[in-house]
ModelCIF file with pLDDT and N, C-alpha, C, O atoms, coordinates in Angstrom:
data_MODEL
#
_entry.id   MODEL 
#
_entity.id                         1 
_entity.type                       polymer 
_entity.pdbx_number_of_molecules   1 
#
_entity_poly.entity_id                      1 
_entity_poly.type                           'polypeptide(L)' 
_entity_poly.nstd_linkage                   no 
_entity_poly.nstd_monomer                   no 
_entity_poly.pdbx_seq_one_letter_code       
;(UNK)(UNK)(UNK)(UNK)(UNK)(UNK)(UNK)(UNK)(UNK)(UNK)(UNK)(UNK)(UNK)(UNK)(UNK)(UNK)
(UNK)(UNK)(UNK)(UNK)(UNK)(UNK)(UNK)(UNK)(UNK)(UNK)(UNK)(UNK)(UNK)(UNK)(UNK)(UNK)
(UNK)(UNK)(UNK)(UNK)(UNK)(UNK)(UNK)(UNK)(UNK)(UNK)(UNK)(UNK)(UNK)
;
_entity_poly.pdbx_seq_one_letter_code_can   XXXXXXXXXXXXXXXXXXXXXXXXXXXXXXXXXXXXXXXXXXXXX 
_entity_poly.pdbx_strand_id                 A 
#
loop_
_entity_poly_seq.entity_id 
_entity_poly_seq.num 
_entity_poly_seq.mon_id 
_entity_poly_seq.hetero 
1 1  UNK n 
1 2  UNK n 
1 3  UNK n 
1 4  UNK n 
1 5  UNK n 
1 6  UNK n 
1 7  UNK n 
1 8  UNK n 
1 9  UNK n 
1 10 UNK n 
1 11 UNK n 
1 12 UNK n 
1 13 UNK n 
1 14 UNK n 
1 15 UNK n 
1 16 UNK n 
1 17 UNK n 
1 18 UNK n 
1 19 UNK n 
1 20 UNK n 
1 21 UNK n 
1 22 UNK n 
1 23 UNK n 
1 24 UNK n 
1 25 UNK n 
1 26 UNK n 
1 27 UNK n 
1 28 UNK n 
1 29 UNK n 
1 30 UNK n 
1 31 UNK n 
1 32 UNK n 
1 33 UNK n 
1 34 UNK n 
1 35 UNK n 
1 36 UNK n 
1 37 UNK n 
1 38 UNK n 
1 39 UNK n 
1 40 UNK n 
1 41 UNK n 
1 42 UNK n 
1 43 UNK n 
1 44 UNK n 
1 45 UNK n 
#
_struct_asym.id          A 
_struct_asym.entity_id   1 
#
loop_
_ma_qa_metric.id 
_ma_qa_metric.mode 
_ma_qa_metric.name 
_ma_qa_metric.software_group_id 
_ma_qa_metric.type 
1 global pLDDT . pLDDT 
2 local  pLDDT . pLDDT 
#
_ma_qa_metric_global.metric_id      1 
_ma_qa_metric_global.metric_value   91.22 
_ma_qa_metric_global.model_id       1 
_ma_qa_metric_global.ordinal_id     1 
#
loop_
_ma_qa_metric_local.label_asym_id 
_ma_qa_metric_local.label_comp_id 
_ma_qa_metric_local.label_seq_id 
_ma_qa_metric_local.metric_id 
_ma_qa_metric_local.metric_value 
_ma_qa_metric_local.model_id 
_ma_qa_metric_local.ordinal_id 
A UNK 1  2 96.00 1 1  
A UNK 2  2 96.00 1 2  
A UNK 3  2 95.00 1 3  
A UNK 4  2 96.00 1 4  
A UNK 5  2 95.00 1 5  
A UNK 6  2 94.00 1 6  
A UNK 7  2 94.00 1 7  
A UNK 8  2 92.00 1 8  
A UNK 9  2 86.00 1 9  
A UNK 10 2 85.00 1 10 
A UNK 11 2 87.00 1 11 
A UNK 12 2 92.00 1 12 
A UNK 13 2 91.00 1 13 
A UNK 14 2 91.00 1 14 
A UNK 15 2 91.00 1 15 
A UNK 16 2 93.00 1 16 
A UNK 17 2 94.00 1 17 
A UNK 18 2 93.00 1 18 
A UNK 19 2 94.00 1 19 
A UNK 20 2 95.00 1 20 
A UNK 21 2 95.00 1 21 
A UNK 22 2 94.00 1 22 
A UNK 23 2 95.00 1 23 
A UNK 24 2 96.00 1 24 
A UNK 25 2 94.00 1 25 
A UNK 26 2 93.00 1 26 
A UNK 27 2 92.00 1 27 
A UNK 28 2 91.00 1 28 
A UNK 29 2 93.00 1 29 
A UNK 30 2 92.00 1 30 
A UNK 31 2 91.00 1 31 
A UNK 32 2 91.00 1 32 
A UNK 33 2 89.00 1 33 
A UNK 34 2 88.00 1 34 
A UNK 35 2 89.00 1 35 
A UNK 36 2 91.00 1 36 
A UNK 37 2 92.00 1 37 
A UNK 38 2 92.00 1 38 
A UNK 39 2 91.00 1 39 
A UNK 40 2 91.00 1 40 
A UNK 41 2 89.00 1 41 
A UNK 42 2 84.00 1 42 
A UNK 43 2 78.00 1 43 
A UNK 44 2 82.00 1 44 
A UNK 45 2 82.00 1 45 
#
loop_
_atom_site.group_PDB 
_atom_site.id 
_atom_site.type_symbol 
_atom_site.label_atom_id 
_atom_site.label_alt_id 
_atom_site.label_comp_id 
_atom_site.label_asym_id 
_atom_site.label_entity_id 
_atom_site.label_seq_id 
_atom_site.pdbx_PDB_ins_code 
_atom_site.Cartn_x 
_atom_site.Cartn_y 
_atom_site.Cartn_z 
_atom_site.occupancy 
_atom_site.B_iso_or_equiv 
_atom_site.pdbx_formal_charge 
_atom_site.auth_seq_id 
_atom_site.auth_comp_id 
_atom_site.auth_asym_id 
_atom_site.auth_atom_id 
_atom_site.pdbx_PDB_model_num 
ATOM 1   N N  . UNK A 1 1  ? 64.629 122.445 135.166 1.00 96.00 ? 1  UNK A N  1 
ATOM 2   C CA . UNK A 1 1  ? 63.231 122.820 134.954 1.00 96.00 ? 1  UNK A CA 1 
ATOM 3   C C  . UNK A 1 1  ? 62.972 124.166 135.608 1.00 96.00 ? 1  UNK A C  1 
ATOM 4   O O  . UNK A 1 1  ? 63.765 124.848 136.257 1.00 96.00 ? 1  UNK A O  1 
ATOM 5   N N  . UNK A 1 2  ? 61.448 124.462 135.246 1.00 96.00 ? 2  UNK A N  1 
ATOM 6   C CA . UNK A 1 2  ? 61.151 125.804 135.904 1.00 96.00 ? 2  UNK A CA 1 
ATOM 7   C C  . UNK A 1 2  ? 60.065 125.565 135.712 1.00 96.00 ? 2  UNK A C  1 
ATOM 8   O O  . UNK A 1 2  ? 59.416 124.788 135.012 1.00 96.00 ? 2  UNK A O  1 
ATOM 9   N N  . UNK A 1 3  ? 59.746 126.995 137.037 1.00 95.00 ? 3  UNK A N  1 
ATOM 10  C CA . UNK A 1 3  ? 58.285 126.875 137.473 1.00 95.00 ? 3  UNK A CA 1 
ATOM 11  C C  . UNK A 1 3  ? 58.121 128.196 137.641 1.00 95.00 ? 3  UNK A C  1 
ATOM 12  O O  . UNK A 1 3  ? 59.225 128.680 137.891 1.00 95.00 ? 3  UNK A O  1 
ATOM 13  N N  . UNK A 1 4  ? 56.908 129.384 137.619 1.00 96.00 ? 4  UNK A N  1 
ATOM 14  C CA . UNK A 1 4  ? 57.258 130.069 137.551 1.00 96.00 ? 4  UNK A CA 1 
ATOM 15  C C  . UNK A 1 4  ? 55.402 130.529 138.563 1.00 96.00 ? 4  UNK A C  1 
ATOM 16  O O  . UNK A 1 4  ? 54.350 129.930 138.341 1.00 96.00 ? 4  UNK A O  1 
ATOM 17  N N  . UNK A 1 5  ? 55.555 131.560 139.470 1.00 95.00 ? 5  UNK A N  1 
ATOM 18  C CA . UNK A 1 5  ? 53.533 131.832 139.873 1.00 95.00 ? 5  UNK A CA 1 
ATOM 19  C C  . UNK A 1 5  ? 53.841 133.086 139.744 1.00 95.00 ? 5  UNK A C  1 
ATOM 20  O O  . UNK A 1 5  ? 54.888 133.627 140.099 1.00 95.00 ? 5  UNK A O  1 
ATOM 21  N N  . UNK A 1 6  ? 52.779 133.638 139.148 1.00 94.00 ? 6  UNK A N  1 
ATOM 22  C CA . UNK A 1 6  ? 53.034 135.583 139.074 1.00 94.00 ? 6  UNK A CA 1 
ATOM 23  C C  . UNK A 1 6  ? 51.528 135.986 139.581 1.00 94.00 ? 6  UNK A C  1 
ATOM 24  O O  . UNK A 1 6  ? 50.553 135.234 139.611 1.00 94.00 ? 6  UNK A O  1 
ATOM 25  N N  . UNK A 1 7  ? 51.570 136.980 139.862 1.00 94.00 ? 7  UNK A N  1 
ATOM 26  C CA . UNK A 1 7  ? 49.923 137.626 140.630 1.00 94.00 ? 7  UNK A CA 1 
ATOM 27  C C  . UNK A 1 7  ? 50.048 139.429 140.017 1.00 94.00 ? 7  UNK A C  1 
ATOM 28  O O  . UNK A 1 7  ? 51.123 140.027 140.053 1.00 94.00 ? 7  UNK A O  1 
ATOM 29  N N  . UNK A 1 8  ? 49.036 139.931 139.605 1.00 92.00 ? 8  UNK A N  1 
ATOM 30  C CA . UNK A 1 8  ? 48.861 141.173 139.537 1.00 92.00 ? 8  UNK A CA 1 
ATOM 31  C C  . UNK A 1 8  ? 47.962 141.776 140.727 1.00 92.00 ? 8  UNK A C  1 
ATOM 32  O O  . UNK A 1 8  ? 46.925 141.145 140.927 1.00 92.00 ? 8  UNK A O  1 
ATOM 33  N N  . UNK A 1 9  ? 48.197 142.940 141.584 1.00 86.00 ? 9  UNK A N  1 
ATOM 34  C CA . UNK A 1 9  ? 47.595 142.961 142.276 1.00 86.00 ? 9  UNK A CA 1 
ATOM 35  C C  . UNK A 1 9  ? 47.573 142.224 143.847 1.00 86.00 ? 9  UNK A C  1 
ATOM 36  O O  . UNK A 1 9  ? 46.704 142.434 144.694 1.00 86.00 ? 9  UNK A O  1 
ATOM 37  N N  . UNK A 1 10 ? 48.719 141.341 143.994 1.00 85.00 ? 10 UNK A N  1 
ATOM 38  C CA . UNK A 1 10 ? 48.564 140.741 144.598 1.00 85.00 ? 10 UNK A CA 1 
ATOM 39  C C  . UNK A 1 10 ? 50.104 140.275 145.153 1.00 85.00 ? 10 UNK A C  1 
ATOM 40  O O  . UNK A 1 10 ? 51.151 140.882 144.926 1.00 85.00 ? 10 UNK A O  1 
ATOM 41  N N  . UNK A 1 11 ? 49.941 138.981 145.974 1.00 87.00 ? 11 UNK A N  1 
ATOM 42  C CA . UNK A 1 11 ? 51.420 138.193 146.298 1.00 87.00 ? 11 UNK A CA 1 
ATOM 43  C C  . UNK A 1 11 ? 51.363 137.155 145.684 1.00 87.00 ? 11 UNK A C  1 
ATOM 44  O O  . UNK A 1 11 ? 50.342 136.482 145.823 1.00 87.00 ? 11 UNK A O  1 
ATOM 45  N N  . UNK A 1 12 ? 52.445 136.668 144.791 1.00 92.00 ? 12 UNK A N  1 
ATOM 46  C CA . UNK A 1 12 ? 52.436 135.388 144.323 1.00 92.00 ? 12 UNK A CA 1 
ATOM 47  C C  . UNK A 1 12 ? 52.851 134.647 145.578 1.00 92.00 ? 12 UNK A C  1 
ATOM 48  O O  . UNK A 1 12 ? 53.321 135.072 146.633 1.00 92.00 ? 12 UNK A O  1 
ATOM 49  N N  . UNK A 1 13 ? 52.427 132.935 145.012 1.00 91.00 ? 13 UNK A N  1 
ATOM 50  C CA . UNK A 1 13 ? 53.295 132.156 145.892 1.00 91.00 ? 13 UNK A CA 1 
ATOM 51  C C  . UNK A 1 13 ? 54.108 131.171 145.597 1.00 91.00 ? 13 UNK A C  1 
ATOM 52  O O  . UNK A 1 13 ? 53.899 130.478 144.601 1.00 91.00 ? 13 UNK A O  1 
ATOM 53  N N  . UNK A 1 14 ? 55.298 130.930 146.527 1.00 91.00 ? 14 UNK A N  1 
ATOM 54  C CA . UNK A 1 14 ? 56.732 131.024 145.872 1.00 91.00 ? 14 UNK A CA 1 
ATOM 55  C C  . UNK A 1 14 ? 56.513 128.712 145.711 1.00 91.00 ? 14 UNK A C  1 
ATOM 56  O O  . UNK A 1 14 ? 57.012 127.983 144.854 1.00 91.00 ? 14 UNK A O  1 
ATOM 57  N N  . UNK A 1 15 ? 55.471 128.259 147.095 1.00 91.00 ? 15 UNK A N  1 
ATOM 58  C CA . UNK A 1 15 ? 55.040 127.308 146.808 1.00 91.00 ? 15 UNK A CA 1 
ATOM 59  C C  . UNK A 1 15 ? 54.786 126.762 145.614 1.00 91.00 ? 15 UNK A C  1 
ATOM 60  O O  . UNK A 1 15 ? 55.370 125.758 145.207 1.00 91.00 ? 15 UNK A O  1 
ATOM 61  N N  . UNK A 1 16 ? 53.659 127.553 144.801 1.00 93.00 ? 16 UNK A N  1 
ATOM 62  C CA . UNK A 1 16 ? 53.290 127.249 143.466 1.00 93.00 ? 16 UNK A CA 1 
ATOM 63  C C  . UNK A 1 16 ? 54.518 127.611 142.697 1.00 93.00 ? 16 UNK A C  1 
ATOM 64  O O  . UNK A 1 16 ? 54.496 126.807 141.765 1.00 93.00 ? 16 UNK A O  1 
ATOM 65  N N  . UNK A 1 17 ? 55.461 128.281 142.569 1.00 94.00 ? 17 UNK A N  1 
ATOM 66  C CA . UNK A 1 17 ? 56.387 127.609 141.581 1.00 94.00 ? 17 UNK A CA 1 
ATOM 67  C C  . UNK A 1 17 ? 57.274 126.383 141.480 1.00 94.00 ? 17 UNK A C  1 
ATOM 68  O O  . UNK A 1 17 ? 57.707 125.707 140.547 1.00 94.00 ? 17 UNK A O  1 
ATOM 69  N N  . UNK A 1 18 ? 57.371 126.361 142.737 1.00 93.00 ? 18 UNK A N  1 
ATOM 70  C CA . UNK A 1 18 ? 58.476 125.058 143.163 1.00 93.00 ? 18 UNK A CA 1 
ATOM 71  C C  . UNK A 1 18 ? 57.366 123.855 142.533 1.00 93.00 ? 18 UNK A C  1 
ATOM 72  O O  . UNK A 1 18 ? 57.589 122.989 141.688 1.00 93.00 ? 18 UNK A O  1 
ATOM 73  N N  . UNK A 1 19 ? 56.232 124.129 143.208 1.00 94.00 ? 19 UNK A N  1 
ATOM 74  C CA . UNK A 1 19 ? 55.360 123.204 142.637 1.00 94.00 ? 19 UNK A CA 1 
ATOM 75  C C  . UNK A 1 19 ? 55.516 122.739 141.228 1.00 94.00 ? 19 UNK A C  1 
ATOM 76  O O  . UNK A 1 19 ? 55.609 121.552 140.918 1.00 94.00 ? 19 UNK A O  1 
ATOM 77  N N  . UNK A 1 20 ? 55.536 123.641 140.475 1.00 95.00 ? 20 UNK A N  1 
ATOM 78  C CA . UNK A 1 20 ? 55.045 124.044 139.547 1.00 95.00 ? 20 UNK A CA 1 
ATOM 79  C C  . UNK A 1 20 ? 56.380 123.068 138.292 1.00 95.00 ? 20 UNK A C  1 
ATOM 80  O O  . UNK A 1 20 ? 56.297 122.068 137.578 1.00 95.00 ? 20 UNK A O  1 
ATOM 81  N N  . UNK A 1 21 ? 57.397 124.005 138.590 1.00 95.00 ? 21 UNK A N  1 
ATOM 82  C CA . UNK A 1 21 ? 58.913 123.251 138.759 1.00 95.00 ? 21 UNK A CA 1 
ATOM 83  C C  . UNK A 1 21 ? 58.939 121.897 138.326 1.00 95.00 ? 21 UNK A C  1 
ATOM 84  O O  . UNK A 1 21 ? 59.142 121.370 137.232 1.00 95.00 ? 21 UNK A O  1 
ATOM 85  N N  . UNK A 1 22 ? 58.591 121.318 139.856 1.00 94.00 ? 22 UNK A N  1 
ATOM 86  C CA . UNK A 1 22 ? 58.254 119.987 139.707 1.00 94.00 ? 22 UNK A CA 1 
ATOM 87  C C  . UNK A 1 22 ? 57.566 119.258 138.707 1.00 94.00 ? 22 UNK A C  1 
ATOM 88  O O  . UNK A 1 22 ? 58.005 118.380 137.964 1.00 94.00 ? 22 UNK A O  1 
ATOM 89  N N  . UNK A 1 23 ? 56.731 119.611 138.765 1.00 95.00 ? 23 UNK A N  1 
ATOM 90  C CA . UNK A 1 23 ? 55.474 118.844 137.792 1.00 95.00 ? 23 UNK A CA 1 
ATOM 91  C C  . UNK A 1 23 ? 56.236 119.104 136.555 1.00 95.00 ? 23 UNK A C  1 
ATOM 92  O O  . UNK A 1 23 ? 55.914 118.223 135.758 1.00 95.00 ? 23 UNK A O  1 
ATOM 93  N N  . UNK A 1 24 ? 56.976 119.793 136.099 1.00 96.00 ? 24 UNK A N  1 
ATOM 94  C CA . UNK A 1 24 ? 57.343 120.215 134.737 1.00 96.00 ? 24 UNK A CA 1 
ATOM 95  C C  . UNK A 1 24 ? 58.289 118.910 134.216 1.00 96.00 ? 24 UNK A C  1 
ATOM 96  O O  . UNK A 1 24 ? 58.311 118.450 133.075 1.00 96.00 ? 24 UNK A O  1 
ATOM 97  N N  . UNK A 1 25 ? 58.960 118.512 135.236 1.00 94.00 ? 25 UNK A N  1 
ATOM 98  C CA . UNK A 1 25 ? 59.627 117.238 135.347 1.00 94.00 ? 25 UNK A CA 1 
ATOM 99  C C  . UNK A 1 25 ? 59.355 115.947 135.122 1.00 94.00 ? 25 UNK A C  1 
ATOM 100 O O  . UNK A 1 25 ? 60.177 115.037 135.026 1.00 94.00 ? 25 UNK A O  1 
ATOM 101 N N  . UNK A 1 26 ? 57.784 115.856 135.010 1.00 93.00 ? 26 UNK A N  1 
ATOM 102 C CA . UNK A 1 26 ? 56.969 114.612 135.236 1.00 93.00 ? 26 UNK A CA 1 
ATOM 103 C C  . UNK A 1 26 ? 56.609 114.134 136.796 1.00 93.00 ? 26 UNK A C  1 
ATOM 104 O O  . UNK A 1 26 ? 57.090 114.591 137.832 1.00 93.00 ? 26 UNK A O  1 
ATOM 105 N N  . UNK A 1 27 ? 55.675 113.139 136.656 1.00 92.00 ? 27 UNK A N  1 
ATOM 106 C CA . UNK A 1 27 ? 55.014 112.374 137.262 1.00 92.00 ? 27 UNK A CA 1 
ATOM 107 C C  . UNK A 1 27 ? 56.239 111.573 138.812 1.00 92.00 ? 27 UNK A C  1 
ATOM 108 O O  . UNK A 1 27 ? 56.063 111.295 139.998 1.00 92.00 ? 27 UNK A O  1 
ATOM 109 N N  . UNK A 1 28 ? 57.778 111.472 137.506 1.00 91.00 ? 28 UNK A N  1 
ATOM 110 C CA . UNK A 1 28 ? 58.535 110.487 138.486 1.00 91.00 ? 28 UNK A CA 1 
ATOM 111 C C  . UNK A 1 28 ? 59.337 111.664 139.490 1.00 91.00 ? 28 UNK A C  1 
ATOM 112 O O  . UNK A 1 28 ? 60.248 111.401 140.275 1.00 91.00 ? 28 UNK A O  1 
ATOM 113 N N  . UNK A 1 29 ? 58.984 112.466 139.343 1.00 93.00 ? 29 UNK A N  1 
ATOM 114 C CA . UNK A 1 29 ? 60.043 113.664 140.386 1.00 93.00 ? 29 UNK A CA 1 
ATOM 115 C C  . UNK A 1 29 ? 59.269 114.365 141.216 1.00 93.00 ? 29 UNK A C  1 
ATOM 116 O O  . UNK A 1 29 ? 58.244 114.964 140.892 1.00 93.00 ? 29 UNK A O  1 
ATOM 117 N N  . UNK A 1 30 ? 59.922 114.279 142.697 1.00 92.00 ? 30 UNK A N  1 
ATOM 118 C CA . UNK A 1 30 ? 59.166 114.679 143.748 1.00 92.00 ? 30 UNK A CA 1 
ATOM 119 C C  . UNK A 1 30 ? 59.985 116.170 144.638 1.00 92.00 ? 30 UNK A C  1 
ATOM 120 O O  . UNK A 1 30 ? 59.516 116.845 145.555 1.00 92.00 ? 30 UNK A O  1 
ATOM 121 N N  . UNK A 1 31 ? 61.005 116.267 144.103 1.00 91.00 ? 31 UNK A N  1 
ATOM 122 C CA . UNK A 1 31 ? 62.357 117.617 144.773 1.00 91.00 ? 31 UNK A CA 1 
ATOM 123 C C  . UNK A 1 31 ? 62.761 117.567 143.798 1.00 91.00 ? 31 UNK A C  1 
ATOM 124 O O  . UNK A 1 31 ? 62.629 116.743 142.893 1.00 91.00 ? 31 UNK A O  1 
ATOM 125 N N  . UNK A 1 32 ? 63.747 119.189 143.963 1.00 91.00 ? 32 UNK A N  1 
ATOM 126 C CA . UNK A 1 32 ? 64.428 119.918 143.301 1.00 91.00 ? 32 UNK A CA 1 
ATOM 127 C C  . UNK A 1 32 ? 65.951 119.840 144.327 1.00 91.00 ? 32 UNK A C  1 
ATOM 128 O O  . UNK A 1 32 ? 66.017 119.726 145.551 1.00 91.00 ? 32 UNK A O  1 
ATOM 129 N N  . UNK A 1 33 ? 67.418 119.980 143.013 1.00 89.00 ? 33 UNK A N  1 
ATOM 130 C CA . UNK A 1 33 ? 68.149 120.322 143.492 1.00 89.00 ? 33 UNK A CA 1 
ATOM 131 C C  . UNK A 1 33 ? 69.267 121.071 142.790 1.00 89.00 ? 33 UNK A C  1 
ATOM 132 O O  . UNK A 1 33 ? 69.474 120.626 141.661 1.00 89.00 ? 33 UNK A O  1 
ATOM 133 N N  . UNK A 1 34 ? 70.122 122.190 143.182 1.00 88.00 ? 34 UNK A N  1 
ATOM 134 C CA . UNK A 1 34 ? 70.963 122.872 142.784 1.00 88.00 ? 34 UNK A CA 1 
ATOM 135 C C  . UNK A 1 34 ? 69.894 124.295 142.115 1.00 88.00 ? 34 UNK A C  1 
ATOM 136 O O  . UNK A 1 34 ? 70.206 124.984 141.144 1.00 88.00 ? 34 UNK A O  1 
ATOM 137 N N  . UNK A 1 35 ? 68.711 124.437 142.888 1.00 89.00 ? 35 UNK A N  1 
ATOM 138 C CA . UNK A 1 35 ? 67.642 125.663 142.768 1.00 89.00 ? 35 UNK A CA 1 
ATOM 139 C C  . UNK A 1 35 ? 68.334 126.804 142.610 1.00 89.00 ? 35 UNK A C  1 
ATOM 140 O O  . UNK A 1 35 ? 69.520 126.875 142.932 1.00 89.00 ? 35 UNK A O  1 
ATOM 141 N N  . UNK A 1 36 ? 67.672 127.802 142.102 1.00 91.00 ? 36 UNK A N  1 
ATOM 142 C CA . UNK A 1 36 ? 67.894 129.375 142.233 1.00 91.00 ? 36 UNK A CA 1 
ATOM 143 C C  . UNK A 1 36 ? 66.330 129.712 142.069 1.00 91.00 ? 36 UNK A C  1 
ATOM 144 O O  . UNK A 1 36 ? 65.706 129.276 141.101 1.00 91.00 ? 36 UNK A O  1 
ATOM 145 N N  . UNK A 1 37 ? 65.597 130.677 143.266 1.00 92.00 ? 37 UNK A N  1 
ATOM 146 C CA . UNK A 1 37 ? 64.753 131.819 143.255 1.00 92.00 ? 37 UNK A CA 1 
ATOM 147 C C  . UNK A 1 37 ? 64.908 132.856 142.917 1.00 92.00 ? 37 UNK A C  1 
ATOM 148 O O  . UNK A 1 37 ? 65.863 133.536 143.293 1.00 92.00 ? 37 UNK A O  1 
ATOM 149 N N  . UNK A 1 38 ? 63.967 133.276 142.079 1.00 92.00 ? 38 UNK A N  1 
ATOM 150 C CA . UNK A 1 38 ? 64.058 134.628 141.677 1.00 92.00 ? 38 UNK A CA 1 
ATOM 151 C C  . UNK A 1 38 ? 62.710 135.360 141.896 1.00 92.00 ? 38 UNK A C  1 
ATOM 152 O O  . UNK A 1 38 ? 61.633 134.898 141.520 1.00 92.00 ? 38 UNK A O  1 
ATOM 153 N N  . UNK A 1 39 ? 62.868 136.570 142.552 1.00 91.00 ? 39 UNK A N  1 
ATOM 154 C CA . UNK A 1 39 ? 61.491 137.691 142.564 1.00 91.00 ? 39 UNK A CA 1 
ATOM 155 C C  . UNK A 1 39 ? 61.726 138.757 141.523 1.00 91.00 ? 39 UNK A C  1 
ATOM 156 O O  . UNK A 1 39 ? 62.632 139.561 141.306 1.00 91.00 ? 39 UNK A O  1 
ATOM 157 N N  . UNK A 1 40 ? 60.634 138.480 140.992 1.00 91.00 ? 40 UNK A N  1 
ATOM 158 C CA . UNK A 1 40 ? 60.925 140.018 139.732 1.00 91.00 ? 40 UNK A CA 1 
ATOM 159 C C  . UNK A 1 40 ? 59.414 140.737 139.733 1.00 91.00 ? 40 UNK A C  1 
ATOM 160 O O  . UNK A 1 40 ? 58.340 140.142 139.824 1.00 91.00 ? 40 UNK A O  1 
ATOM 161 N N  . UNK A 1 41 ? 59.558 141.728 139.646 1.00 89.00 ? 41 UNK A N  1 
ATOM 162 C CA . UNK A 1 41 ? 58.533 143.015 139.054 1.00 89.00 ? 41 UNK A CA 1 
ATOM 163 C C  . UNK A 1 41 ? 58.289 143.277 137.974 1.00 89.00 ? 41 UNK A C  1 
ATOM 164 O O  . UNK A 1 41 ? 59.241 143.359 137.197 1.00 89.00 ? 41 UNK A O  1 
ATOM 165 N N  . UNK A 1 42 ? 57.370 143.439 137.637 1.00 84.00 ? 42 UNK A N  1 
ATOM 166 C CA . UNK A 1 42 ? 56.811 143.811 136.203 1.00 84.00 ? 42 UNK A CA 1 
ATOM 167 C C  . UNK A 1 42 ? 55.810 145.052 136.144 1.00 84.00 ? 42 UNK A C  1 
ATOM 168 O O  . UNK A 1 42 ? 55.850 145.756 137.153 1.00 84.00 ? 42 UNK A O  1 
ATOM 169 N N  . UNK A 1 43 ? 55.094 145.370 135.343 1.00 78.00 ? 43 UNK A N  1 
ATOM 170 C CA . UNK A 1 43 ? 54.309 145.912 134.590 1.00 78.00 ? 43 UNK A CA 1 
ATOM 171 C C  . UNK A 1 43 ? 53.601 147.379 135.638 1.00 78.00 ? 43 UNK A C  1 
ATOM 172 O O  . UNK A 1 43 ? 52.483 147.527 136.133 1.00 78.00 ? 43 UNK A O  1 
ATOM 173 N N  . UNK A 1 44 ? 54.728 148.189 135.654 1.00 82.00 ? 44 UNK A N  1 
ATOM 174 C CA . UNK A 1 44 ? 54.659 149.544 136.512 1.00 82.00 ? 44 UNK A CA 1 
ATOM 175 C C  . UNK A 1 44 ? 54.439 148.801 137.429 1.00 82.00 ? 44 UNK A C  1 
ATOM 176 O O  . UNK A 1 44 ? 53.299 149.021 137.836 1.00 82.00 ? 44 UNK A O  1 
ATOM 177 N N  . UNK A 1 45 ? 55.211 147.562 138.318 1.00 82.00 ? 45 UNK A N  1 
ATOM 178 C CA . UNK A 1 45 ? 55.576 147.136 139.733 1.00 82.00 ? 45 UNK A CA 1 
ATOM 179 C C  . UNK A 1 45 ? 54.134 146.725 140.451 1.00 82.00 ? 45 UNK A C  1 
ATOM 180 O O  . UNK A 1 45 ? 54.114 146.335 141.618 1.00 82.00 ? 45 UNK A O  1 
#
C-alpha cells in the first residue's frame, strides 16, 4: 500500500502518510512492514 501527504507552501507530515498507508489497507491493519520513505519536490520546489 501507499500513503502519500504533500503541502505547498509548507511541511508535509510524514505521520499522515504512514497514516494514510494504513487506512488504505482497511479497517483490519494497524502497521506497516518492509516500508520505503520517500521525500520528493515538485512544482518549482
Amino acid at each position: 500500500v501507499t500513503g502519500e501527504d504533500c503541502k505547498i507552501f509548507g511541511r508535509p507530515e510524514l505521520k499522515g502518510a504512514v497514516d494514510r498507508a494504513i487506512e488504505s489497507a482497511g479497517t483490519d491493519y494497524d502497521g506497516l512492514v518492509d516500508g520505503v520513505l520517500y521525500f520528493k519536490t515538485g512544482f518549482l520546489g
